[in-house]
Structures are given as structure tokens and as C-alpha cells.
PDB file of N, CA and C in Angstrom:
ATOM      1  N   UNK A   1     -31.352  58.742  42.192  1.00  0.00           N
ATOM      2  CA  UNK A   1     -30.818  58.820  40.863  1.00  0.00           C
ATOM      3  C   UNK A   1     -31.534  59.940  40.111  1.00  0.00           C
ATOM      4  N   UNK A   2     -30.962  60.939  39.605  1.00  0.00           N
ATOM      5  CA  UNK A   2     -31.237  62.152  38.919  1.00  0.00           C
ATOM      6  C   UNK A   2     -32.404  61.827  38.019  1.00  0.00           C
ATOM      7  N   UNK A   3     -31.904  60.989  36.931  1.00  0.00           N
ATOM      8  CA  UNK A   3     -32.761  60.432  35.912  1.00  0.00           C
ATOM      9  C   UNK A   3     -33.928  60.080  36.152  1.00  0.00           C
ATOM     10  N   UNK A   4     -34.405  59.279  37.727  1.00  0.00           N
ATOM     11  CA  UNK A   4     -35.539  58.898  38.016  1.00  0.00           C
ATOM     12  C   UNK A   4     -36.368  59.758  38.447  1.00  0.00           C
ATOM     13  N   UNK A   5     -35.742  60.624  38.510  1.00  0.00           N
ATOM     14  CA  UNK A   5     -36.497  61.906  39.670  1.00  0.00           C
ATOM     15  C   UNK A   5     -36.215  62.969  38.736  1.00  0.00           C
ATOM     16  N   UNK A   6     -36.026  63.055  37.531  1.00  0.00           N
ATOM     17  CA  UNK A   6     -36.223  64.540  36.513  1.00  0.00           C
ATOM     18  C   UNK A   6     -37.692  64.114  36.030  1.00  0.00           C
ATOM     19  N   UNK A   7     -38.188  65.163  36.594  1.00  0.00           N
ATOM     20  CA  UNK A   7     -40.119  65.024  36.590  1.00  0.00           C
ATOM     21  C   UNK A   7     -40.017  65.007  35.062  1.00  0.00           C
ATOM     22  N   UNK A   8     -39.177  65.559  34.008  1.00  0.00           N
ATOM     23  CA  UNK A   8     -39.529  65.679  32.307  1.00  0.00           C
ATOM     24  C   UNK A   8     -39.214  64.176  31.871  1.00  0.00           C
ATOM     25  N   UNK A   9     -38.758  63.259  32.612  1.00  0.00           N
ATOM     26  CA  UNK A   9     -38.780  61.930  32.471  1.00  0.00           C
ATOM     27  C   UNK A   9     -39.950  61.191  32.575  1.00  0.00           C
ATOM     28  N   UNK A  10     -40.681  59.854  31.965  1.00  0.00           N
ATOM     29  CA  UNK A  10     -41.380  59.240  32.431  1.00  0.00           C
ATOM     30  C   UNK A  10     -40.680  58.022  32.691  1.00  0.00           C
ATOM     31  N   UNK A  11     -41.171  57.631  33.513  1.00  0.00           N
ATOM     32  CA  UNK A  11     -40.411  56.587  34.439  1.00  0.00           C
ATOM     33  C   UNK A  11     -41.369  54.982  34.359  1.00  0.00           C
ATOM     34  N   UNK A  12     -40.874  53.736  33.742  1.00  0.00           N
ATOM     35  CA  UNK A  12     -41.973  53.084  33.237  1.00  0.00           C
ATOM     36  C   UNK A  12     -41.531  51.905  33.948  1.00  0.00           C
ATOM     37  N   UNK A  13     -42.158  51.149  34.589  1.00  0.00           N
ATOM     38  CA  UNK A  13     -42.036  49.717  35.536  1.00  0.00           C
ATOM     39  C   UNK A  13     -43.104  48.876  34.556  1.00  0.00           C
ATOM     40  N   UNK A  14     -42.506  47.693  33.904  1.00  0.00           N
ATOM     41  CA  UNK A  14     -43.040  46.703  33.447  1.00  0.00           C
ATOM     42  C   UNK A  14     -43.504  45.257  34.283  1.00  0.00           C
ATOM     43  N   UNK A  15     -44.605  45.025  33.756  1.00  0.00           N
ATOM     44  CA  UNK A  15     -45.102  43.730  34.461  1.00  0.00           C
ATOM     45  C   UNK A  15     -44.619  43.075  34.125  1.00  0.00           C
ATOM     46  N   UNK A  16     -43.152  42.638  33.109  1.00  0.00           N
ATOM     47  CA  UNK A  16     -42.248  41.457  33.086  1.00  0.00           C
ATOM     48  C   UNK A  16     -41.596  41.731  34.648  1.00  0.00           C
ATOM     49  N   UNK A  17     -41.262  42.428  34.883  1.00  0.00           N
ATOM     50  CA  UNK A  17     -40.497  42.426  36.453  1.00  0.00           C
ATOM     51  C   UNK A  17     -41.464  42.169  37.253  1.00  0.00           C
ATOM     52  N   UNK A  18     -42.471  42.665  37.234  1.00  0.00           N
ATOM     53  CA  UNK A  18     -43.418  41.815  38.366  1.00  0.00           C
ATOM     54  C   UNK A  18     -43.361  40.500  38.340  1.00  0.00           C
ATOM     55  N   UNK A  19     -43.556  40.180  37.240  1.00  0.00           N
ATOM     56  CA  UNK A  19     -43.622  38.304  36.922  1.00  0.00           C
ATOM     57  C   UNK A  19     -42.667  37.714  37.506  1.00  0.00           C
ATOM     58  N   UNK A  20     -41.559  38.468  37.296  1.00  0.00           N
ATOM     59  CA  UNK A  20     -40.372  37.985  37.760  1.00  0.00           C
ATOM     60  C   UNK A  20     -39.900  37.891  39.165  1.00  0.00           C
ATOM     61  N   UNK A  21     -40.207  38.781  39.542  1.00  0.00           N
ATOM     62  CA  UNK A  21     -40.328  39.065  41.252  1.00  0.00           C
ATOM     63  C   UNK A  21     -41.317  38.075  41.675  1.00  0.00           C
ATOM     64  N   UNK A  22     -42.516  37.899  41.426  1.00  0.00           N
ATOM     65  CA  UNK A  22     -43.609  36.886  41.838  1.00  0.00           C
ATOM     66  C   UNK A  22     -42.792  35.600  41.815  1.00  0.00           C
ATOM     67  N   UNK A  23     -42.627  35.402  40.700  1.00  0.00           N
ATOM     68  CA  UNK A  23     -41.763  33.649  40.415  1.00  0.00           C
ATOM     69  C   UNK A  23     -40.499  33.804  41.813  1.00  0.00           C
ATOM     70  N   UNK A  24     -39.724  34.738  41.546  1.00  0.00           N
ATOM     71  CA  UNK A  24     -38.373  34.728  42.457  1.00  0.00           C
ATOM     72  C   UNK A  24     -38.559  34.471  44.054  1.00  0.00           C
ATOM     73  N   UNK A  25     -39.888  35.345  44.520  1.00  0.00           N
ATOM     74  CA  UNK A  25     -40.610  35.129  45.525  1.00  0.00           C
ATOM     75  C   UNK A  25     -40.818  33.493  45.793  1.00  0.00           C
ATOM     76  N   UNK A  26     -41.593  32.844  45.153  1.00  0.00           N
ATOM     77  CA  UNK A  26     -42.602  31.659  44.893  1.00  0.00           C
ATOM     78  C   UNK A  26     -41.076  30.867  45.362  1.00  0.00           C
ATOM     79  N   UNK A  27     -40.243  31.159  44.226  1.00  0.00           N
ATOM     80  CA  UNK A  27     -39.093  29.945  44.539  1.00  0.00           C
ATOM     81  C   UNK A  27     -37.805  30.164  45.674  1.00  0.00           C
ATOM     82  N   UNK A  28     -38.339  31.222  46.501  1.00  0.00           N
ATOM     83  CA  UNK A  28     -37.358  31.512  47.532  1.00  0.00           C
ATOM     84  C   UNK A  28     -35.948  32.120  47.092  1.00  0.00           C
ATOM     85  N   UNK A  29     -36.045  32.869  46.084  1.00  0.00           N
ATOM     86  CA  UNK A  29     -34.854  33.453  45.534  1.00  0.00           C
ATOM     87  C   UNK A  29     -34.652  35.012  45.765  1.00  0.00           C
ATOM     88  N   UNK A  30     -35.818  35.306  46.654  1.00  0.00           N
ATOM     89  CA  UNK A  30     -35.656  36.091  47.355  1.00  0.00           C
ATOM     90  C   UNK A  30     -36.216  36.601  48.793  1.00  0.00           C
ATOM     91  N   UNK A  31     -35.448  35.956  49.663  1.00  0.00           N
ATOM     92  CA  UNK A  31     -35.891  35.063  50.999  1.00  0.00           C
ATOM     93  C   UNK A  31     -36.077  36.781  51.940  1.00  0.00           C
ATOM     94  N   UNK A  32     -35.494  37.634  51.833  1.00  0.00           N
ATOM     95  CA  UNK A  32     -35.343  38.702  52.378  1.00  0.00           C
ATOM     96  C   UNK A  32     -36.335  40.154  51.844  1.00  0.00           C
ATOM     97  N   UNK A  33     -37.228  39.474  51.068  1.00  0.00           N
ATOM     98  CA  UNK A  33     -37.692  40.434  50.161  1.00  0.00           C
ATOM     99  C   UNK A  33     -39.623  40.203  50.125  1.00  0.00           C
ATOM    100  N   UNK A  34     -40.204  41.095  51.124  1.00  0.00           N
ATOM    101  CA  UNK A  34     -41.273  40.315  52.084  1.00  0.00           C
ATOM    102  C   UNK A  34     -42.575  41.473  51.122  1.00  0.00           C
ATOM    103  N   UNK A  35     -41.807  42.524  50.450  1.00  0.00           N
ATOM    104  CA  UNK A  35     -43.516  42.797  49.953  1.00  0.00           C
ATOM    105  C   UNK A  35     -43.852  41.926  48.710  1.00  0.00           C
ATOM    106  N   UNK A  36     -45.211  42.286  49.109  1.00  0.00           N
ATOM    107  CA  UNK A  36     -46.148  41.454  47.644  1.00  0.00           C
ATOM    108  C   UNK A  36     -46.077  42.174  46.577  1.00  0.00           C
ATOM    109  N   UNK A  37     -46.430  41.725  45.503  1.00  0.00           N
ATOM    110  CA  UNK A  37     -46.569  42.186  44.316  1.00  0.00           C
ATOM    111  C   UNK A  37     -47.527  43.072  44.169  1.00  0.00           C
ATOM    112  N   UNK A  38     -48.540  43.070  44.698  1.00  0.00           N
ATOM    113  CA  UNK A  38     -49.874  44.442  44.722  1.00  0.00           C
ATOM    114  C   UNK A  38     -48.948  45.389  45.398  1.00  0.00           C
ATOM    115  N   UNK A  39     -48.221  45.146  46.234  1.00  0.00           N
ATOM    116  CA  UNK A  39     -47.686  46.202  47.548  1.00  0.00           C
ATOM    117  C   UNK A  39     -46.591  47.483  46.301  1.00  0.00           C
ATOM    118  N   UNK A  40     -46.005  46.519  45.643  1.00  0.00           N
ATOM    119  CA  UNK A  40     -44.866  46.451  44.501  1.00  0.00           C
ATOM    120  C   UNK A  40     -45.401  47.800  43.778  1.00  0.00           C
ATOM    121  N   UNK A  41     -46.584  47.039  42.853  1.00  0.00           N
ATOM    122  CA  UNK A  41     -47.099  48.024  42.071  1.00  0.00           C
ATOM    123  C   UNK A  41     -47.782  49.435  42.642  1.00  0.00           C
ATOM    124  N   UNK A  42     -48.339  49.273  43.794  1.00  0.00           N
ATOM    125  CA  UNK A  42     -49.102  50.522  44.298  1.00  0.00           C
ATOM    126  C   UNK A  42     -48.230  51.580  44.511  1.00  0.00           C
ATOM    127  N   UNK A  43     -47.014  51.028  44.654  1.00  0.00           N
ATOM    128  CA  UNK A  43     -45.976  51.690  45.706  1.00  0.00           C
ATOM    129  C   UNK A  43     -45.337  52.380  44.672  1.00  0.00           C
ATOM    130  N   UNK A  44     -44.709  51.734  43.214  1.00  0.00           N
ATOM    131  CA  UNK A  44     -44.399  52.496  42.091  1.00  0.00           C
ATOM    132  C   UNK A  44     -45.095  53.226  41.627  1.00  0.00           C
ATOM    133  N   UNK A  45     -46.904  52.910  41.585  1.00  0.00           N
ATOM    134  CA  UNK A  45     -47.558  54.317  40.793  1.00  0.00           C
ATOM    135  C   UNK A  45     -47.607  55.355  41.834  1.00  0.00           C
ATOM    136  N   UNK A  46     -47.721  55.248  43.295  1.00  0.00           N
ATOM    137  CA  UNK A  46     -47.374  56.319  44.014  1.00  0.00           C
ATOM    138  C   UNK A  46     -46.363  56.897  43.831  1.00  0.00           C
ATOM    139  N   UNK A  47     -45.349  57.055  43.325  1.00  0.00           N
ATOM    140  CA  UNK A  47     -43.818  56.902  43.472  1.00  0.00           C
ATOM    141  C   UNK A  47     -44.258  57.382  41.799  1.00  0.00           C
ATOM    142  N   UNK A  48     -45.568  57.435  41.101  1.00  0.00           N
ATOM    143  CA  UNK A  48     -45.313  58.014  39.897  1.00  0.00           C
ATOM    144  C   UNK A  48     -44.684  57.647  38.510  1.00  0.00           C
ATOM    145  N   UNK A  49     -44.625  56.201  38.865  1.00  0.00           N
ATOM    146  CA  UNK A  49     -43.835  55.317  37.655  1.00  0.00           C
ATOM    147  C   UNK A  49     -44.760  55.347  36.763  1.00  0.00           C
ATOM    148  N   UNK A  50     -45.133  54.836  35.439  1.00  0.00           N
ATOM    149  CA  UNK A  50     -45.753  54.821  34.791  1.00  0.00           C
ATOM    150  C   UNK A  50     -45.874  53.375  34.645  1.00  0.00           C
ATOM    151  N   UNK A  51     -46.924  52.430  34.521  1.00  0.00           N
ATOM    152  CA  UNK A  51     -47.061  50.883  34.144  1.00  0.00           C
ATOM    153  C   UNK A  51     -46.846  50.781  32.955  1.00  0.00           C
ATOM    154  N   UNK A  52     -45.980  49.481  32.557  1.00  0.00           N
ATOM    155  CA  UNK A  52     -46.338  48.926  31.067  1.00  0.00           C
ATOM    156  C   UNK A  52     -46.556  47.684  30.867  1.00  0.00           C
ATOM    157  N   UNK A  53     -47.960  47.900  30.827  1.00  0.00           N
ATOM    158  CA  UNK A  53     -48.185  45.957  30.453  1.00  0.00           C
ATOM    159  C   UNK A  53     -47.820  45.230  29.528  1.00  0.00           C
ATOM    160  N   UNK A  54     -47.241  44.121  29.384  1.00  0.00           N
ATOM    161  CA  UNK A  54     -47.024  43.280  28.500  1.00  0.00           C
ATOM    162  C   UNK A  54     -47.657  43.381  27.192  1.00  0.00           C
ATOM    163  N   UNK A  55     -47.451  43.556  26.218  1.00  0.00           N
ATOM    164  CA  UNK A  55     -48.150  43.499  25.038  1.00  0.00           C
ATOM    165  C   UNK A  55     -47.841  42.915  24.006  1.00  0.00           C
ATOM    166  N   UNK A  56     -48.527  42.238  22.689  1.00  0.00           N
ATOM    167  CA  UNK A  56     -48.228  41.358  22.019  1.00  0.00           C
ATOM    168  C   UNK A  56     -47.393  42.124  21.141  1.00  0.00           C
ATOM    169  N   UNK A  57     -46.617  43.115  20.654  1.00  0.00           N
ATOM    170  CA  UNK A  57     -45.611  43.802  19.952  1.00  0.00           C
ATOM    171  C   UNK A  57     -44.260  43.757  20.886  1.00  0.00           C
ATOM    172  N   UNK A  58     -44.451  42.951  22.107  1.00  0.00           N
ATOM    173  CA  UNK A  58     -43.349  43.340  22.529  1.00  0.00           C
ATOM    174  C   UNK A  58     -43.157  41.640  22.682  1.00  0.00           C
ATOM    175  N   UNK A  59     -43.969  40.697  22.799  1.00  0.00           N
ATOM    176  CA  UNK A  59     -43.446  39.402  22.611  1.00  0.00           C
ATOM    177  C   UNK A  59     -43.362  38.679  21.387  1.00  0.00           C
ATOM    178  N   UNK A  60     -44.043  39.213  20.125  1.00  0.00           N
ATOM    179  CA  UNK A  60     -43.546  39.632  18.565  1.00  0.00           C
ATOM    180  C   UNK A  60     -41.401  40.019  18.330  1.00  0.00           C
ATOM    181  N   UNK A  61     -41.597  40.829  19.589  1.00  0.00           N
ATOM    182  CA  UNK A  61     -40.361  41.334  19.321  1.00  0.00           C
ATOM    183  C   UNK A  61     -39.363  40.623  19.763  1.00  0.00           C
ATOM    184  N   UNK A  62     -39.267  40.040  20.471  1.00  0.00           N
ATOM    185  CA  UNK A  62     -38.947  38.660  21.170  1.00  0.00           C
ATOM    186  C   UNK A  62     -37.940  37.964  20.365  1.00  0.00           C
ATOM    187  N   UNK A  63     -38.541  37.405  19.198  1.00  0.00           N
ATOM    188  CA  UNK A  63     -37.677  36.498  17.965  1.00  0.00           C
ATOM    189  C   UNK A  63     -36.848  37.234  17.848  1.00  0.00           C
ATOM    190  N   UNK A  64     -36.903  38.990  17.488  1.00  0.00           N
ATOM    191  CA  UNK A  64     -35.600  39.587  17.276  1.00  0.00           C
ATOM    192  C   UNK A  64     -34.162  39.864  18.000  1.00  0.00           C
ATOM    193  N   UNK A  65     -34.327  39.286  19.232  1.00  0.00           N
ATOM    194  CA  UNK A  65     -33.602  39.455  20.320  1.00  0.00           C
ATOM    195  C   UNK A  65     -32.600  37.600  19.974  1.00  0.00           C
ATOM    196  N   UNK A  66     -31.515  38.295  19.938  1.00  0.00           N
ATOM    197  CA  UNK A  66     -30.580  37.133  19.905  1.00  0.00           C
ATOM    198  C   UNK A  66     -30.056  36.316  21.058  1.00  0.00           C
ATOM    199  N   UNK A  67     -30.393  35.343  20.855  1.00  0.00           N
ATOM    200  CA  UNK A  67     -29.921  34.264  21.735  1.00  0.00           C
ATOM    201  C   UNK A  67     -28.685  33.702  22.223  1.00  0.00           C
ATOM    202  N   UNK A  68     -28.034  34.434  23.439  1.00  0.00           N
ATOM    203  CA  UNK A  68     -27.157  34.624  23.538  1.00  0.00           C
ATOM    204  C   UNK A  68     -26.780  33.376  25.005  1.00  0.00           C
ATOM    205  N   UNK A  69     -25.807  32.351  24.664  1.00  0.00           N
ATOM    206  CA  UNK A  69     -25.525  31.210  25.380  1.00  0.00           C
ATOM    207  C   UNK A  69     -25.204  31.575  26.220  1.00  0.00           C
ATOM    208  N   UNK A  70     -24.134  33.038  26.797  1.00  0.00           N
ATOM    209  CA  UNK A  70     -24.284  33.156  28.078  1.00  0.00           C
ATOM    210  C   UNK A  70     -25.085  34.193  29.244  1.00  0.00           C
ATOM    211  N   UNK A  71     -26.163  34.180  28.320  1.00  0.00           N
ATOM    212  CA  UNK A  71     -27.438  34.798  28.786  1.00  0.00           C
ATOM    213  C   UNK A  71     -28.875  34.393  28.312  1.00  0.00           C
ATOM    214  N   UNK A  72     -29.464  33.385  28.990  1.00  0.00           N
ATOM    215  CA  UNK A  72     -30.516  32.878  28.436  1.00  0.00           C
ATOM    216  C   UNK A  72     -31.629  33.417  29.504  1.00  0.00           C
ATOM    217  N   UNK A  73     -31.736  34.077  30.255  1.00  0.00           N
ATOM    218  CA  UNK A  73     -32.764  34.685  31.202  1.00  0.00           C
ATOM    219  C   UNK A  73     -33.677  35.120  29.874  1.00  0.00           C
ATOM    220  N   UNK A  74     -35.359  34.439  30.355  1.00  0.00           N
ATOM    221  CA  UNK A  74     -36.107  34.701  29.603  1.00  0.00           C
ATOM    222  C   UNK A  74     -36.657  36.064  30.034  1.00  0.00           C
ATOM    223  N   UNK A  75     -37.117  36.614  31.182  1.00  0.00           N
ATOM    224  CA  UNK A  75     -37.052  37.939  31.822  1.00  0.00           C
ATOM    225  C   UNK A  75     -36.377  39.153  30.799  1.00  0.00           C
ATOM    226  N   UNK A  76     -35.243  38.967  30.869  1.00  0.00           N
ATOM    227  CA  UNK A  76     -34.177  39.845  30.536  1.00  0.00           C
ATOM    228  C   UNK A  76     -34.375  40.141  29.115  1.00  0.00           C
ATOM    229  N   UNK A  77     -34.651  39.188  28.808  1.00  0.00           N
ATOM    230  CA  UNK A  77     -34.665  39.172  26.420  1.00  0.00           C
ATOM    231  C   UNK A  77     -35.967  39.764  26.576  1.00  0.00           C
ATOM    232  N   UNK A  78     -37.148  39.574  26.866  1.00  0.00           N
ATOM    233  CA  UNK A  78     -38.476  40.065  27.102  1.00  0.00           C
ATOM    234  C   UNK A  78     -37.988  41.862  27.498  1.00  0.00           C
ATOM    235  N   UNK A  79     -37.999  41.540  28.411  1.00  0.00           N
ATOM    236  CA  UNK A  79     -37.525  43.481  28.808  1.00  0.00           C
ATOM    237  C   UNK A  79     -36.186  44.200  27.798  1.00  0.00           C
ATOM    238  N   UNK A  80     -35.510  43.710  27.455  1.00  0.00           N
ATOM    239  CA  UNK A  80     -34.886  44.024  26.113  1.00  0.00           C
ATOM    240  C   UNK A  80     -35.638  44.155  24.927  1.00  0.00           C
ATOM    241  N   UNK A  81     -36.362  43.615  24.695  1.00  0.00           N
ATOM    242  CA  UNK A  81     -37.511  43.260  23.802  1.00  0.00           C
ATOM    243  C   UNK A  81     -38.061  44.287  23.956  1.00  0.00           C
ATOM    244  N   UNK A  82     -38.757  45.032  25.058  1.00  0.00           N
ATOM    245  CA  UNK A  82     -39.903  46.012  25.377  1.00  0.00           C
ATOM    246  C   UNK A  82     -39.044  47.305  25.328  1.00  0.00           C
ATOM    247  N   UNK A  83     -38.191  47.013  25.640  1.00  0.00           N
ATOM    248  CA  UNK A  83     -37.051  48.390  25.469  1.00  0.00           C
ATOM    249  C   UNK A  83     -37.068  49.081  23.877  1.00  0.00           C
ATOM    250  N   UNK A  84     -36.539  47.777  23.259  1.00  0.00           N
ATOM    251  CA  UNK A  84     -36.763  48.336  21.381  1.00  0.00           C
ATOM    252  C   UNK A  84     -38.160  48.597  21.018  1.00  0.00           C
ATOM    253  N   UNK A  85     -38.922  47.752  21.376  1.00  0.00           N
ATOM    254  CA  UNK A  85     -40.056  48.002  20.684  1.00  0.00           C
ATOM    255  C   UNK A  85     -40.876  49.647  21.023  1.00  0.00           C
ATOM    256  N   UNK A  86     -40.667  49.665  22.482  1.00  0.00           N
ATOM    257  CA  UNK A  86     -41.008  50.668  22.876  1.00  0.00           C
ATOM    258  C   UNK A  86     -39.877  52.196  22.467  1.00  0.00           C
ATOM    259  N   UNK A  87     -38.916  52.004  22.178  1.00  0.00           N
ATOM    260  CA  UNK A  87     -37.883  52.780  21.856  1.00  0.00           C
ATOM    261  C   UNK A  87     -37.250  53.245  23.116  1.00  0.00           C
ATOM    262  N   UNK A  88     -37.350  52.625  24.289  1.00  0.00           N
ATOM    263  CA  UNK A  88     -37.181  53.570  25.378  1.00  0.00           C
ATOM    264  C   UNK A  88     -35.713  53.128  26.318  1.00  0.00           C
ATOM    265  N   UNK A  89     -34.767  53.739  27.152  1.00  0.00           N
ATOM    266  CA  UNK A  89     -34.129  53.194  27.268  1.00  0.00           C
ATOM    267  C   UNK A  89     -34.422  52.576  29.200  1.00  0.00           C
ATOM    268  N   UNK A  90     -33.092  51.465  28.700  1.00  0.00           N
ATOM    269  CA  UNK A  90     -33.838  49.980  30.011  1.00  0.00           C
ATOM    270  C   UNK A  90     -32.497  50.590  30.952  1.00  0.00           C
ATOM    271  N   UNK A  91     -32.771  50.859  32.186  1.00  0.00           N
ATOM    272  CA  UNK A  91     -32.328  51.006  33.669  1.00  0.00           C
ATOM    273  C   UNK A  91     -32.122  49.540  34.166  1.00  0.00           C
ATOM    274  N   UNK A  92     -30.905  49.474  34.156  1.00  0.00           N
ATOM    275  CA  UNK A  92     -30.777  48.065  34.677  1.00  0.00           C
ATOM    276  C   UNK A  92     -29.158  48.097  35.420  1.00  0.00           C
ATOM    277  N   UNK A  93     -29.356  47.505  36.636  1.00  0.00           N
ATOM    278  CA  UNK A  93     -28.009  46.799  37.363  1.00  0.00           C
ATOM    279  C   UNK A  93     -26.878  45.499  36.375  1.00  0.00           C
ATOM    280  N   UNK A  94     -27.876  45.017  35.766  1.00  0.00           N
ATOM    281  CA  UNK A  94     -27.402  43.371  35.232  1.00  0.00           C
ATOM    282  C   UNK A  94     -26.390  43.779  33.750  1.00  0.00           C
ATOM    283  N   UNK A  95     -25.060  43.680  34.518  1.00  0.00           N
ATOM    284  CA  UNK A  95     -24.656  43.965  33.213  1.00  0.00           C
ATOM    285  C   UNK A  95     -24.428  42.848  32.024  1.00  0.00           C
ATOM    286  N   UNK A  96     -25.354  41.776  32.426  1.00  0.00           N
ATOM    287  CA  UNK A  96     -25.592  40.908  31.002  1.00  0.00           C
ATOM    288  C   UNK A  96     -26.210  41.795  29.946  1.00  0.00           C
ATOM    289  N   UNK A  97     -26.958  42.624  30.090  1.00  0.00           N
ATOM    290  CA  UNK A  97     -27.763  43.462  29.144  1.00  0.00           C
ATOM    291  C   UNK A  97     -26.734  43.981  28.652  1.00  0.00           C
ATOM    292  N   UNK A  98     -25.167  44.164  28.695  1.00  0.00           N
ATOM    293  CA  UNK A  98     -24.274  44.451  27.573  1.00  0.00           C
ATOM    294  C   UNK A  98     -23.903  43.611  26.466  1.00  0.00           C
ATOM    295  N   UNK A  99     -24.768  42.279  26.815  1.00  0.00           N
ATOM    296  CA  UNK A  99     -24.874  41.150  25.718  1.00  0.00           C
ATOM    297  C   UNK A  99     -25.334  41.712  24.355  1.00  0.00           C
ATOM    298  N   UNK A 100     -26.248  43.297  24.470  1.00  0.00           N
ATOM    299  CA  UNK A 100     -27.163  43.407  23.329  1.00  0.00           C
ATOM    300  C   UNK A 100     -26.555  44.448  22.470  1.00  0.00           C
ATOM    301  N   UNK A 101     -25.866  44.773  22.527  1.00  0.00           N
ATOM    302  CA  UNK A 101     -25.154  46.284  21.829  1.00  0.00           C
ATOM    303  C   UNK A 101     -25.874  46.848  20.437  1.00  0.00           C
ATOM    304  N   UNK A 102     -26.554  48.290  20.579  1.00  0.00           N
ATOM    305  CA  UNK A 102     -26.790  48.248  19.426  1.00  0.00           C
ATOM    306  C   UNK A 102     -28.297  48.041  19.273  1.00  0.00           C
ATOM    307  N   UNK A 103     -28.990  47.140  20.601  1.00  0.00           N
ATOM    308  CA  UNK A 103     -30.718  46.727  20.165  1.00  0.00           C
ATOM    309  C   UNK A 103     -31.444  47.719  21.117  1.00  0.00           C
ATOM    310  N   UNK A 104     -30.923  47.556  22.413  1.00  0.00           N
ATOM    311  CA  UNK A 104     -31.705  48.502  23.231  1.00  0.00           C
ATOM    312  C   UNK A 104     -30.903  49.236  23.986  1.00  0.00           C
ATOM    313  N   UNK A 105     -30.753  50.615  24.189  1.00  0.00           N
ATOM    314  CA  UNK A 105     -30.019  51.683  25.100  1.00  0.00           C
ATOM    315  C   UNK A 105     -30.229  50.829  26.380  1.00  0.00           C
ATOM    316  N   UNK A 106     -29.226  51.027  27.387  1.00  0.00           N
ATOM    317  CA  UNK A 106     -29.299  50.881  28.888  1.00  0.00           C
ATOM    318  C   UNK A 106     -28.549  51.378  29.363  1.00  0.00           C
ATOM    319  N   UNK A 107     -28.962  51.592  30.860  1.00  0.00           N
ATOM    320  CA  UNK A 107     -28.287  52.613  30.994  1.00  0.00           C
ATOM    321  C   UNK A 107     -27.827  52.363  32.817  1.00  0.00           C
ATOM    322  N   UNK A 108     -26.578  52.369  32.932  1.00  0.00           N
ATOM    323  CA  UNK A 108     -26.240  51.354  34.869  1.00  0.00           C
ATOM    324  C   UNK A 108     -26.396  52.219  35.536  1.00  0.00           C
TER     325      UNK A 108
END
């Protein structure tokens, strides 16, 4: 994908997706999917991603994210969440994130 690979981009992997991957792991929801989470992260900062840890402005931001009945993934509102707060826009497959119009850019 162009976008990921235009070096004038920074490219940012959040530890809500780790969390999430760890849990998905833990509960067999992803039976086919054998690296670890250290493996995860090493492999993205090689790969030049930039980390973003969780931070309390971005679970502050949280309340502002509307609660939407046919999208209650706590994951998803959190990384929506980090998207606005951070101003940045969220790379995502899930097109529930068209639930938000208007809060955080994304982009399929």
C-alpha cells in the first residue's frame, strides 16, 4: 500500500491492537495466527512503524466517542478515540468505523 510505504508518512501501530490481538489470541479467535505479541511489535518497528502507547488523553477521549448499538467493540471506540485525539488518520479494514463520520478520518 503506497500510503504505508511513502517514507514522508509516519506510520503509527498502537498498543490498543496489541491488546487486542493478545486477548484474540488468549481466546482462540485467532487459531491460525501463531506470532506473539513481542514478535508483533519488533517486527513493526523494524518495518519502521512508529509505536503509540496508550495514553490518558486518549482514554479521556473515549466519553466523546458515541455509542453506537451496532458497534460496541471496545477496541475500535478506543482506536477511534486515538485517531481524534491524536489528529491522525485510522487505516482500517472494518468498515464499522463508518459508524463515526465526521470524528476520525479513515481510510480502507
Amino acid at each position: 500500500m503506497k500510503l504505508i510505504q511513502d517514507p514522508d508518512n509516519i506510520v503509527l501501530f498502537s498498543q490498543i491492537s496489541l491488546f487486542e490481538i493478545s486477548i484474540e489470541q488468549k481466546i482462540n479467535k485467532l487459531p491460525s495466527f501463531y506470532a506473539s505479541i513481542e514478535d508483533v511489535y519488533k517486527q513493526a518497528v523494524s518495518d519502521g512503524f512508529t509505536f503509540l502507547p496508550i495514553e490518558n488523553q486518549h482514554i479521556y477521549q473515549y466519553n466523546n466517542i458515541p455509542l453506537i448499538e451496532d458497534h460496541r467493540d471496545p477496541f475500535d471506540r478506543l482506536l477511534v478515540a486515538t485517531a481524534v485525539q491524536e489528529e491522525v488518520t485510522l487505516l482500517s479494514a472494518d468498515e464499522k468505523l463508518s459508524f463515526y463520520p465526521g470524528l476520525a478520518k479513515v481510510f480502507w
